[in-house]
N, C-alpha and C. Protein backbone atom coordinates (compact mmCIF):
# COMPACT_ATOMS: atom_id res chain seq x y z
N UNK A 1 -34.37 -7.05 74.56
CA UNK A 1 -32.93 -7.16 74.61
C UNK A 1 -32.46 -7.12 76.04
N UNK A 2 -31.20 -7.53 75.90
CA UNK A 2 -31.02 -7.71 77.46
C UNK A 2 -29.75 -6.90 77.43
N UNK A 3 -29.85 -6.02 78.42
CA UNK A 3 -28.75 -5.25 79.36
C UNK A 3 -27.21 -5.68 79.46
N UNK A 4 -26.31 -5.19 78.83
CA UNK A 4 -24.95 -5.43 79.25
C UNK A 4 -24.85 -5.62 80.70
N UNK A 5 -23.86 -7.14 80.83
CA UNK A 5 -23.78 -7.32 82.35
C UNK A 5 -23.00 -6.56 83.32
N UNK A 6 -21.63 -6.17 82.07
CA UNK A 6 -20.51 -5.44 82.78
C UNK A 6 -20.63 -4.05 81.76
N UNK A 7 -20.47 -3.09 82.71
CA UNK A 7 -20.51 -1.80 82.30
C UNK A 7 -19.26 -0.92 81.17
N UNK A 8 -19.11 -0.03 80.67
CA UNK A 8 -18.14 -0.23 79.50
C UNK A 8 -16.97 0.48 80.47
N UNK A 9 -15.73 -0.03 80.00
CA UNK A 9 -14.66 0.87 81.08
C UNK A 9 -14.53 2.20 80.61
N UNK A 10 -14.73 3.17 81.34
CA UNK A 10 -14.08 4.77 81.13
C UNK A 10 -13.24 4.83 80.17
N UNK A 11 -13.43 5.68 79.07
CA UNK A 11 -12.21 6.01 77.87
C UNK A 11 -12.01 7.31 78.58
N UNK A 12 -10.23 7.38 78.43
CA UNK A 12 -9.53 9.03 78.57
C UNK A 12 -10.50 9.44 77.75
N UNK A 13 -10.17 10.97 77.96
CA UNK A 13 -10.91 11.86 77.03
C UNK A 13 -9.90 12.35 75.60
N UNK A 14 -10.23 12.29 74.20
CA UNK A 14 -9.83 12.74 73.07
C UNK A 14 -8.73 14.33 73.02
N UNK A 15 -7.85 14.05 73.19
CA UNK A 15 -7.04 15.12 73.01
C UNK A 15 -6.66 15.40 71.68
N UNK A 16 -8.00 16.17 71.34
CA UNK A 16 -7.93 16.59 69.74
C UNK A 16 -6.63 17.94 69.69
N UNK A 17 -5.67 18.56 70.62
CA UNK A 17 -5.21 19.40 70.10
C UNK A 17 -3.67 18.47 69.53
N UNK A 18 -3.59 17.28 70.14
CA UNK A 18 -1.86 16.52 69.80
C UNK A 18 -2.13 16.28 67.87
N UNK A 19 -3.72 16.23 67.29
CA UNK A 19 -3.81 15.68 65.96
C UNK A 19 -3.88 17.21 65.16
N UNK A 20 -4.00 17.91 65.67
CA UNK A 20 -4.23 19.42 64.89
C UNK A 20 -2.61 19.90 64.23
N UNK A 21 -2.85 20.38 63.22
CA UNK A 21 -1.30 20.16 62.28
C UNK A 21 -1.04 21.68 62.62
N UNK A 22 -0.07 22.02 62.49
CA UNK A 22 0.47 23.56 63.01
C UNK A 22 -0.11 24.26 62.23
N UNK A 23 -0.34 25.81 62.06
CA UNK A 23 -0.70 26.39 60.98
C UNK A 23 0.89 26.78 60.23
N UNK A 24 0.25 27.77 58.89
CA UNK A 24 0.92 27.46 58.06
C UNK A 24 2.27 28.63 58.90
N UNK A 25 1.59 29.95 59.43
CA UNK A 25 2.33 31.05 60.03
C UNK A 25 3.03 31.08 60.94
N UNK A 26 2.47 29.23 61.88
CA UNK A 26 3.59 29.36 62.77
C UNK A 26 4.57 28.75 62.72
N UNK A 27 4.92 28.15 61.43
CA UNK A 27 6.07 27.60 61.23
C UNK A 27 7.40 28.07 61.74
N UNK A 28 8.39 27.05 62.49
CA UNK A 28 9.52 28.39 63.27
C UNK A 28 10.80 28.11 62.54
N UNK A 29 10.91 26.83 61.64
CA UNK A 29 11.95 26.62 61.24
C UNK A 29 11.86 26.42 59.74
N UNK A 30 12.36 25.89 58.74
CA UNK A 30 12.55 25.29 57.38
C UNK A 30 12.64 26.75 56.63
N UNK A 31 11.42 26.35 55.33
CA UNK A 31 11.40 27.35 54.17
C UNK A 31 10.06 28.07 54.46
N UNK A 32 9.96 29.41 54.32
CA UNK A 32 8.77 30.38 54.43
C UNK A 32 7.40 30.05 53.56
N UNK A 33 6.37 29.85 53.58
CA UNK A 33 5.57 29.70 53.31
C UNK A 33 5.25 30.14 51.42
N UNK A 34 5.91 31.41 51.22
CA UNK A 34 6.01 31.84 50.52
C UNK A 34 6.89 31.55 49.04
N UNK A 35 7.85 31.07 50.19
CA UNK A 35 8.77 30.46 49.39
C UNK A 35 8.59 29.20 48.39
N UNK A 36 7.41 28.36 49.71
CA UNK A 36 6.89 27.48 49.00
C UNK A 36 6.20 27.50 47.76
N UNK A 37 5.25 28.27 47.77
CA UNK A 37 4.32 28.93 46.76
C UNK A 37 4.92 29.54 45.60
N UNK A 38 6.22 30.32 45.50
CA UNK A 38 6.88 30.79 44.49
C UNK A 38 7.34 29.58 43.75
N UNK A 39 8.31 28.10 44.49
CA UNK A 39 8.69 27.20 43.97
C UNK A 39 7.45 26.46 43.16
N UNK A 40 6.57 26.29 43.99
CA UNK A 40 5.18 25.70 43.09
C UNK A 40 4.79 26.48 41.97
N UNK A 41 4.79 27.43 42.07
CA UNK A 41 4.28 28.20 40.76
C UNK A 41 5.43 28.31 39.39
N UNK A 42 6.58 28.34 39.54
CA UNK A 42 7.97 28.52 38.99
C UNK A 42 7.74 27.32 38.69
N UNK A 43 7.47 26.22 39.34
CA UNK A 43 7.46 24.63 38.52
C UNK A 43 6.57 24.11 37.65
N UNK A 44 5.38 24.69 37.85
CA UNK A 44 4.28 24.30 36.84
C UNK A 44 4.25 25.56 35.51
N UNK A 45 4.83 26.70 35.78
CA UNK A 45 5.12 27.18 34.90
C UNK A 45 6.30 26.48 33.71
N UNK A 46 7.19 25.85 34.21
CA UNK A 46 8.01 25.39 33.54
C UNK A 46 7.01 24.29 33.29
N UNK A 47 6.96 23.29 33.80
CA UNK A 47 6.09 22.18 32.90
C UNK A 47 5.23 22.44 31.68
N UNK A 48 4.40 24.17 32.00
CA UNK A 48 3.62 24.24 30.57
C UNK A 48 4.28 24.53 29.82
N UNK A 49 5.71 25.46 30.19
CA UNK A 49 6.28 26.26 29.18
C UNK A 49 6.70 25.35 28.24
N UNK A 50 7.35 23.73 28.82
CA UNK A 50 8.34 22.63 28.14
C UNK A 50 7.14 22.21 27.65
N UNK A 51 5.70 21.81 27.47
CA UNK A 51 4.74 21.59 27.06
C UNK A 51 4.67 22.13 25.81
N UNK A 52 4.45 22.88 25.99
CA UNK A 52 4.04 24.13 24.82
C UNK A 52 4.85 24.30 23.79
N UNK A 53 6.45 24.14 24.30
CA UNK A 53 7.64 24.06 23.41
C UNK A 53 7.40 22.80 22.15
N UNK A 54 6.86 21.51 22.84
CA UNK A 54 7.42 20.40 22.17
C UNK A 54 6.09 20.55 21.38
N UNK A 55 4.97 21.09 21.90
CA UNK A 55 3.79 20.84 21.21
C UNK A 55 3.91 21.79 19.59
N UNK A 56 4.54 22.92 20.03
CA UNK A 56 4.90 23.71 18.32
C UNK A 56 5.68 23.51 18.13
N UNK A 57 6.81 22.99 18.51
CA UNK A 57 7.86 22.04 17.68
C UNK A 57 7.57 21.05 16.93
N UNK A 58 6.71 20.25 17.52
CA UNK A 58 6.05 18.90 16.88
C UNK A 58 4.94 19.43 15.88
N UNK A 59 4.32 20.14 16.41
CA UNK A 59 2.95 20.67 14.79
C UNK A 59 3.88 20.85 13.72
N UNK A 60 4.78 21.05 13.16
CA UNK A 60 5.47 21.33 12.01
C UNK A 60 5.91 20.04 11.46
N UNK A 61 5.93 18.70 12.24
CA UNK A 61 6.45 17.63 11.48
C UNK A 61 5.20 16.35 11.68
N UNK A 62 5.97 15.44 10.92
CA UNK A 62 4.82 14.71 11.20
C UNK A 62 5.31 13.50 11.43
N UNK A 63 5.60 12.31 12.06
CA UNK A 63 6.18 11.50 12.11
C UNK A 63 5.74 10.26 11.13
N UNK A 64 6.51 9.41 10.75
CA UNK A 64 6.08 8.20 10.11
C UNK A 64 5.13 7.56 9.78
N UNK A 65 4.87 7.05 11.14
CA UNK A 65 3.54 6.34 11.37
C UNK A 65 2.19 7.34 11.51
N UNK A 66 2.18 8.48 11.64
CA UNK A 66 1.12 9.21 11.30
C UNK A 66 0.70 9.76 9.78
N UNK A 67 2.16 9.59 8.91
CA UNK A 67 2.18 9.97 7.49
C UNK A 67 0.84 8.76 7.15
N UNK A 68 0.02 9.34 6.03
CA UNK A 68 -0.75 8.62 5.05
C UNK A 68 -1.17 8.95 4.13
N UNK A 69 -1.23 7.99 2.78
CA UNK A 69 -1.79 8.26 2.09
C UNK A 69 -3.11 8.67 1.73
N UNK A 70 -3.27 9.20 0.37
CA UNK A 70 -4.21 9.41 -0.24
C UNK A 70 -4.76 7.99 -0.83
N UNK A 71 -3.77 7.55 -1.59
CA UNK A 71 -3.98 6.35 -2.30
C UNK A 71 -3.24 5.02 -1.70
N UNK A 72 -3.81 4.93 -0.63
CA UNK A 72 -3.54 3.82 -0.46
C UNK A 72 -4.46 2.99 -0.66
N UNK A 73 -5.63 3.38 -0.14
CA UNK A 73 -7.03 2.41 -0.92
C UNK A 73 -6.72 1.82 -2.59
N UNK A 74 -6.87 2.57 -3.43
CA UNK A 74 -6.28 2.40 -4.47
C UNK A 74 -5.20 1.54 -4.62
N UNK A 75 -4.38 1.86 -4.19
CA UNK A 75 -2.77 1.14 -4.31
C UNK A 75 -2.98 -0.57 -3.77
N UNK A 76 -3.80 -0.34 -2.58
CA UNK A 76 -4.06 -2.09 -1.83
C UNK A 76 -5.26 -2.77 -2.54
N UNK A 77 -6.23 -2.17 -3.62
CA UNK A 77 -7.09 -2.62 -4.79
C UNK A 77 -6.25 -2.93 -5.40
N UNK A 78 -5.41 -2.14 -6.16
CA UNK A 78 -4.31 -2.61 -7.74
C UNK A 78 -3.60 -3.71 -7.25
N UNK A 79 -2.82 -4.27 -5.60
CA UNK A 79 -2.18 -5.06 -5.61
C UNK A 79 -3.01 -6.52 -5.14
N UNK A 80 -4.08 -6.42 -4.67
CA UNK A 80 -4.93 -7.47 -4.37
C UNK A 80 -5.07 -8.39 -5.73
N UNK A 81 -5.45 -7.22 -7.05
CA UNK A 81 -6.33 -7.68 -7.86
C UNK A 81 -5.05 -8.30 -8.41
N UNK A 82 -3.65 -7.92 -9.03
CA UNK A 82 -2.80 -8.38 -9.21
C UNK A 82 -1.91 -9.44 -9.03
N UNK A 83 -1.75 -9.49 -7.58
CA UNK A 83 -1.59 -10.39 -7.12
C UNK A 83 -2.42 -11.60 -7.61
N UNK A 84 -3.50 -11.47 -7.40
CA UNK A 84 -4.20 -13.00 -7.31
C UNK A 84 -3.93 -13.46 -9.00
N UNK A 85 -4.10 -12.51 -9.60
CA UNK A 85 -3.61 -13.15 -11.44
C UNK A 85 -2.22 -13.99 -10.98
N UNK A 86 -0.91 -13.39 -10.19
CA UNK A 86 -0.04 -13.37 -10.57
C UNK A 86 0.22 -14.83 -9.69
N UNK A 87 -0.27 -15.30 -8.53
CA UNK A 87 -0.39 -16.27 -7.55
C UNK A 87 -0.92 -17.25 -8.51
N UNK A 88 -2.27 -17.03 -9.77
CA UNK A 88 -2.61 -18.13 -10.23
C UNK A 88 -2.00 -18.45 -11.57
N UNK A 89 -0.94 -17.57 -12.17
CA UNK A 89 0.14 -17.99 -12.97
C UNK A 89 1.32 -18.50 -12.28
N UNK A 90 1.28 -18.59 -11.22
CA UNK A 90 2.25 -19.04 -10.10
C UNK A 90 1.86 -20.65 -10.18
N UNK A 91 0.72 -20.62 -9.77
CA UNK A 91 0.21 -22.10 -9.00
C UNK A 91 0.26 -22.63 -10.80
N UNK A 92 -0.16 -22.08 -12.12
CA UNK A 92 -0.16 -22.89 -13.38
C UNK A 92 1.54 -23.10 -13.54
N UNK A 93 2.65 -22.89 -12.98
CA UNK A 93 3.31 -23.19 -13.63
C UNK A 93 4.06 -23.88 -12.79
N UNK A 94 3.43 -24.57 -11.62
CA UNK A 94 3.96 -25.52 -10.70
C UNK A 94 2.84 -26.49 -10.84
N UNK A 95 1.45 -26.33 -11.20
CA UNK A 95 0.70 -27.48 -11.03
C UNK A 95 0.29 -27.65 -12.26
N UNK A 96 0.18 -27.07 -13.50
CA UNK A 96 -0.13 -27.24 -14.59
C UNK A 96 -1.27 -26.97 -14.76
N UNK A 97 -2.03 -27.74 -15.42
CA UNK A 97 -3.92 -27.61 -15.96
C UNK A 97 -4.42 -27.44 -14.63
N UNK A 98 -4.33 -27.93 -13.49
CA UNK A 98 -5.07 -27.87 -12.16
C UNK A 98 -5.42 -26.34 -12.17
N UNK A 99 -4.57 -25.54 -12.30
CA UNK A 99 -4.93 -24.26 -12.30
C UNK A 99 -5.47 -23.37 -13.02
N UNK A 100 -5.87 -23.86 -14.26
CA UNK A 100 -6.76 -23.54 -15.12
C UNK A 100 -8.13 -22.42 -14.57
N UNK A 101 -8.45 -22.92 -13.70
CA UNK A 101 -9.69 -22.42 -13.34
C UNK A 101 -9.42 -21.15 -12.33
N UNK A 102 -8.00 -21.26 -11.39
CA UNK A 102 -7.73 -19.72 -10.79
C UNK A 102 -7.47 -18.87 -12.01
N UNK A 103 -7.07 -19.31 -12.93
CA UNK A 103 -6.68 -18.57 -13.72
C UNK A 103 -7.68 -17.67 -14.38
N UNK A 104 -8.33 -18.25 -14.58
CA UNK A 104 -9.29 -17.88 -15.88
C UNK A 104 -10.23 -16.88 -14.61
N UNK A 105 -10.40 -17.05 -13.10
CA UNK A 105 -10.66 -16.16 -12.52
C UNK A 105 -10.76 -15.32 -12.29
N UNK A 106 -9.14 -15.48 -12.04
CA UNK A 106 -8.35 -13.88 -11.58
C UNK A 106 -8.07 -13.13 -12.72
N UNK A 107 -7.87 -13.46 -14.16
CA UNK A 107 -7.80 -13.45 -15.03
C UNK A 107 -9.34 -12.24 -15.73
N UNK A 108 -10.43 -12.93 -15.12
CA UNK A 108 -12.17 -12.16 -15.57
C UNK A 108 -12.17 -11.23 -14.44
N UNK A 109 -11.40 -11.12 -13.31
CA UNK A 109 -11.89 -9.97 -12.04
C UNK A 109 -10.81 -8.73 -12.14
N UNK A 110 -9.53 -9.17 -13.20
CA UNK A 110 -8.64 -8.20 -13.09
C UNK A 110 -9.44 -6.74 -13.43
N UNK A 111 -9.51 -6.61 -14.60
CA UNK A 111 -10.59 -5.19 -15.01
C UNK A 111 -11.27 -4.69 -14.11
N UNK A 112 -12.34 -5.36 -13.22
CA UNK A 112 -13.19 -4.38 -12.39
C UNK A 112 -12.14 -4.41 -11.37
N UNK A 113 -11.10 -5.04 -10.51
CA UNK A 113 -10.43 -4.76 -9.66
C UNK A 113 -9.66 -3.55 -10.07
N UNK A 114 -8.85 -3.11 -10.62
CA UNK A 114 -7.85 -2.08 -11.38
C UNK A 114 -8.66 -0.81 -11.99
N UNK A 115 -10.18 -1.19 -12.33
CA UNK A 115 -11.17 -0.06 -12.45
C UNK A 115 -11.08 0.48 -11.46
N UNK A 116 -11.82 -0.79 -10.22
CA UNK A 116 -11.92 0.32 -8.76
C UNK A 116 -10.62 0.80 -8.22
N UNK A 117 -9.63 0.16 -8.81
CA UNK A 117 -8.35 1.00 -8.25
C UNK A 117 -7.95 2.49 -8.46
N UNK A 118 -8.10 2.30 -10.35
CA UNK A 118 -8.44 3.86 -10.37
C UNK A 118 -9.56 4.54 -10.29
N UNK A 119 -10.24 4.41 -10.04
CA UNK A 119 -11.35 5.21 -9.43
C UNK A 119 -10.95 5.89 -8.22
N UNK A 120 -10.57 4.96 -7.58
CA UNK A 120 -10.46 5.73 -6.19
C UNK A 120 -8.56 6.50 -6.02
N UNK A 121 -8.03 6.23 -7.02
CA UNK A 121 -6.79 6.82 -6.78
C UNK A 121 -6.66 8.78 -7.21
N UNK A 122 -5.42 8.82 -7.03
CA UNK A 122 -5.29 10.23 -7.60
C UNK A 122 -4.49 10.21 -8.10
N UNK A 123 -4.00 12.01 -8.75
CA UNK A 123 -2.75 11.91 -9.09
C UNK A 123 -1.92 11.09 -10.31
N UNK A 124 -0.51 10.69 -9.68
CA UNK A 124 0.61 10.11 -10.59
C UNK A 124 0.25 8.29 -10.48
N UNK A 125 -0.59 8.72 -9.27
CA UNK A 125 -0.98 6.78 -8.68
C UNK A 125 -1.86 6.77 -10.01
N UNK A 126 -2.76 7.62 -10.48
CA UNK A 126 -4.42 6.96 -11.28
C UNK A 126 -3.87 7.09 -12.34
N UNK A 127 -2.45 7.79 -12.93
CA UNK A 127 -2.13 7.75 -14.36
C UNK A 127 -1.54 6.23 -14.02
N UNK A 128 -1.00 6.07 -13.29
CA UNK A 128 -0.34 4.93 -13.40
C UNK A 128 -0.97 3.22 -13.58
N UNK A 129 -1.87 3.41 -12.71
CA UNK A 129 -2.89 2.45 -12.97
C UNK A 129 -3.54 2.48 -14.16
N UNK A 130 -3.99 3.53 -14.77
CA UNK A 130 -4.84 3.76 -15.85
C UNK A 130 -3.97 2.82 -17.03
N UNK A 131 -3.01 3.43 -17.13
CA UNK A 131 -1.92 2.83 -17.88
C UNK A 131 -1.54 1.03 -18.07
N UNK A 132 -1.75 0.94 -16.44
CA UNK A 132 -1.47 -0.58 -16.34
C UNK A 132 -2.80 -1.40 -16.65
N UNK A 133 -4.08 -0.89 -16.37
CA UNK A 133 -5.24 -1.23 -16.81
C UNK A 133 -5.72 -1.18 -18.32
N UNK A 134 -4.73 -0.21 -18.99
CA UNK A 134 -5.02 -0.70 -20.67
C UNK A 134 -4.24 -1.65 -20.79
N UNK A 135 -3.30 -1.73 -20.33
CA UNK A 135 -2.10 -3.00 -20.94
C UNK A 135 -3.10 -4.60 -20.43
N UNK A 136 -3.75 -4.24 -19.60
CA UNK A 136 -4.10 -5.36 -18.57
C UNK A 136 -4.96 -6.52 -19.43
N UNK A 137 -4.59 -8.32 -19.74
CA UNK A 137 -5.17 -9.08 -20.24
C UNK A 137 -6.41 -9.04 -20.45
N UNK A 138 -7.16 -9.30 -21.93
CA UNK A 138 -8.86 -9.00 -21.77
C UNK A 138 -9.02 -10.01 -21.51
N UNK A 139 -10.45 -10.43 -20.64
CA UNK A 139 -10.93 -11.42 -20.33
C UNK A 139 -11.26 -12.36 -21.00
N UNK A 140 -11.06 -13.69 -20.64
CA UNK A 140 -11.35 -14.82 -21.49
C UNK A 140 -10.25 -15.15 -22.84
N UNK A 141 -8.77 -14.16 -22.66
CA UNK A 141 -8.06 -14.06 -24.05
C UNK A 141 -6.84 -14.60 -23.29
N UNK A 142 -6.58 -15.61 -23.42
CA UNK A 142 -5.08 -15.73 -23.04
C UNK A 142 -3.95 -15.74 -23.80
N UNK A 143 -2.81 -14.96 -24.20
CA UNK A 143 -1.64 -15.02 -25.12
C UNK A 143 -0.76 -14.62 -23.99
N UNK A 144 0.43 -14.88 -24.55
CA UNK A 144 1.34 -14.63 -24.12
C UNK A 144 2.65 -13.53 -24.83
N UNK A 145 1.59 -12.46 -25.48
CA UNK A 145 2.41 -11.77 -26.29
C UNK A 145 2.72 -10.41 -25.44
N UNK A 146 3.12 -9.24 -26.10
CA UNK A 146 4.73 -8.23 -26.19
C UNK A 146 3.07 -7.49 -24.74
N UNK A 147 2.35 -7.63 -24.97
CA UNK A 147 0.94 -7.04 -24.00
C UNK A 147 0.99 -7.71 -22.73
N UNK A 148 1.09 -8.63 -22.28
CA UNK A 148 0.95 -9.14 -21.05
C UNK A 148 2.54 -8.49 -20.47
N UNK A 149 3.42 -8.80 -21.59
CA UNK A 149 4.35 -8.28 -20.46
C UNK A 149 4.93 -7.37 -20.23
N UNK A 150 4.33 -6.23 -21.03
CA UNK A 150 4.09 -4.58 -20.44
C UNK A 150 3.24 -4.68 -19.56
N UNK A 151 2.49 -5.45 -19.05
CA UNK A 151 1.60 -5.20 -18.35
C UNK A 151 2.08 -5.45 -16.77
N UNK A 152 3.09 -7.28 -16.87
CA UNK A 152 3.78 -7.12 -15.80
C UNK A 152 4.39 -6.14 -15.28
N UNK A 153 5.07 -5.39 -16.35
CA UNK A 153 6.09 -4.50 -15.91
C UNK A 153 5.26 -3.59 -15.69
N UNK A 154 4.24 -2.99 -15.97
CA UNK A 154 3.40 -2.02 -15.43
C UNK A 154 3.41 -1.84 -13.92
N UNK A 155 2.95 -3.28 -13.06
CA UNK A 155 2.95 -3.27 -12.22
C UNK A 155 3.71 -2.83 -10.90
N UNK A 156 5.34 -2.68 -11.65
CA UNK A 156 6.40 -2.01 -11.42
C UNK A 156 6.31 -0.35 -11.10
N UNK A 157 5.91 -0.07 -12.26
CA UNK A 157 5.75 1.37 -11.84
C UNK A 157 4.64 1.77 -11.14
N UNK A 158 3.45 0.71 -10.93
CA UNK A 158 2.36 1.64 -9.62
C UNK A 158 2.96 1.24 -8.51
N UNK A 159 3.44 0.41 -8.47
CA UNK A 159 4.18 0.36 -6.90
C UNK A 159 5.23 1.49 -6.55
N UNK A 160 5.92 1.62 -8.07
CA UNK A 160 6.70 2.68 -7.45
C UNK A 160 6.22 4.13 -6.93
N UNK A 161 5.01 4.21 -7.92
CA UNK A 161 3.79 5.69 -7.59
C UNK A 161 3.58 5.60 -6.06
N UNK A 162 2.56 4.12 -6.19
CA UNK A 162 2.28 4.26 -4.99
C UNK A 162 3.52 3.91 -3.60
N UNK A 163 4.30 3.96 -3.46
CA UNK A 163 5.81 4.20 -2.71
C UNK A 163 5.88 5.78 -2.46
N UNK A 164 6.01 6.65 -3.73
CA UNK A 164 6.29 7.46 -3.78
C UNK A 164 5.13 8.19 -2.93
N UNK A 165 3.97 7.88 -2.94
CA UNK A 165 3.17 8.61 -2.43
C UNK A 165 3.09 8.08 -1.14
N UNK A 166 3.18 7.45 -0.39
CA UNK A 166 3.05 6.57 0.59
C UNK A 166 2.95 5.33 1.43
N UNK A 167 2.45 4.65 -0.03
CA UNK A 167 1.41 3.51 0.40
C UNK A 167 2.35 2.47 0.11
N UNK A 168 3.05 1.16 0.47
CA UNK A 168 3.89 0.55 0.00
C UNK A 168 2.79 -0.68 -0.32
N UNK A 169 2.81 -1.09 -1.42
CA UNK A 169 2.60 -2.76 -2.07
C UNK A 169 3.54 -3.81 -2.07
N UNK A 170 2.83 -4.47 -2.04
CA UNK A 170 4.14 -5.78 -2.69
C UNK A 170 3.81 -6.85 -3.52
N UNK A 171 3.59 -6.41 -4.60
CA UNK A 171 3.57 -7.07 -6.02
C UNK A 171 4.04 -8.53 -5.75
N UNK A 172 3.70 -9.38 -6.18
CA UNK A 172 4.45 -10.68 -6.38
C UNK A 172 4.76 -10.83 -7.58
N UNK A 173 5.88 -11.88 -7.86
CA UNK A 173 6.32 -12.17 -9.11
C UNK A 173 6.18 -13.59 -9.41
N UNK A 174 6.66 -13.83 -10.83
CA UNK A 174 6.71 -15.17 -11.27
C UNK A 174 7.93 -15.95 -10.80
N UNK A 175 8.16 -17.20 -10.25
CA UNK A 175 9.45 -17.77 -10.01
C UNK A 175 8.77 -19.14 -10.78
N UNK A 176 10.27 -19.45 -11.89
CA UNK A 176 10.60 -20.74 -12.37
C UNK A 176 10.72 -21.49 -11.66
């Protein structure tokens, strides 16, 4: 390597005392040191205290969107399985025979759907289903007698169970 030609110019020397911050004791003017420290402590005390307030204020309620059901599993089985009967008496009475075959579907899956509904429900929800699951069309039987449409109306009151308990459905209906 080769030797710098020109030599480096002289730096002043570091006057480390102009960067040194005062101490805390020799402060000659403002607020006392102490003072400081009381305000800091007085403030984070209040922050936990308002902490602490809202936190056992709030354990006693529960808001909305944290409310849940028990049966809502249940409740979103009974309206799945329902629905789709009620979508393919929908589509038969706008498309006619075409729909024959949702029908007779949704029609053979209602029972085990409304089984697993009550199975997994509780309560005023599993009487309610239970109820709507005897009324409920047997498979492969289609009439249109005083049974199917207790059965619609069945559907009425698990929604209202399941409402009452939490879980909102939304049933569909027949439109002419």
């Amino acid at each position: 390597m080769s030797e710098p030609t020109e030599p480096f110019p002289p730096q002043p020397p570091v006057n480390y005392e102009q960067n040194k911050q005062p101490s805390l004791q020799a402060r000659k003017r403002g607020v006392p040191v102490w003072a400081w420290m009381l305000m800091t402590l007085t403030s984070v005390a209040l922050v936990v205290a308002v902490i602490g307030i809202s936190v056992m204020v709030g354990a006693g309620s529960v808001t909305p969107a944290a409310q849940t059901s028990k049966n809502e599993t249940a409740c979103k089985l009974f309206e799945d399985g329902v629905n789709q009967l009620t979508d393919a008496y929908q589509l038969a009475l706008t498309d006619g025979p075409l729909a024959k075959d949702a029908i007779i579907a949704a029609h053979d899956m209602l029972p085990s759907r409304t089984r697993d509904a009550e199975d997994k429900a509780e309560g005023d929800v599993a009487v309610a289903i239970r109820q709507a699951r005897e009324l409920a069309p047997t498979p492969g039987i289609f009439t249109a007698d005083e049974t199917d449409v207790a059965f619609f109306m069945s559907q009425e009151i698990v929604a209202e169970k399941c409402k009452a308990d939490g879980a909102t459905i939304d049933i569909h209906r027949l439109h002419k």
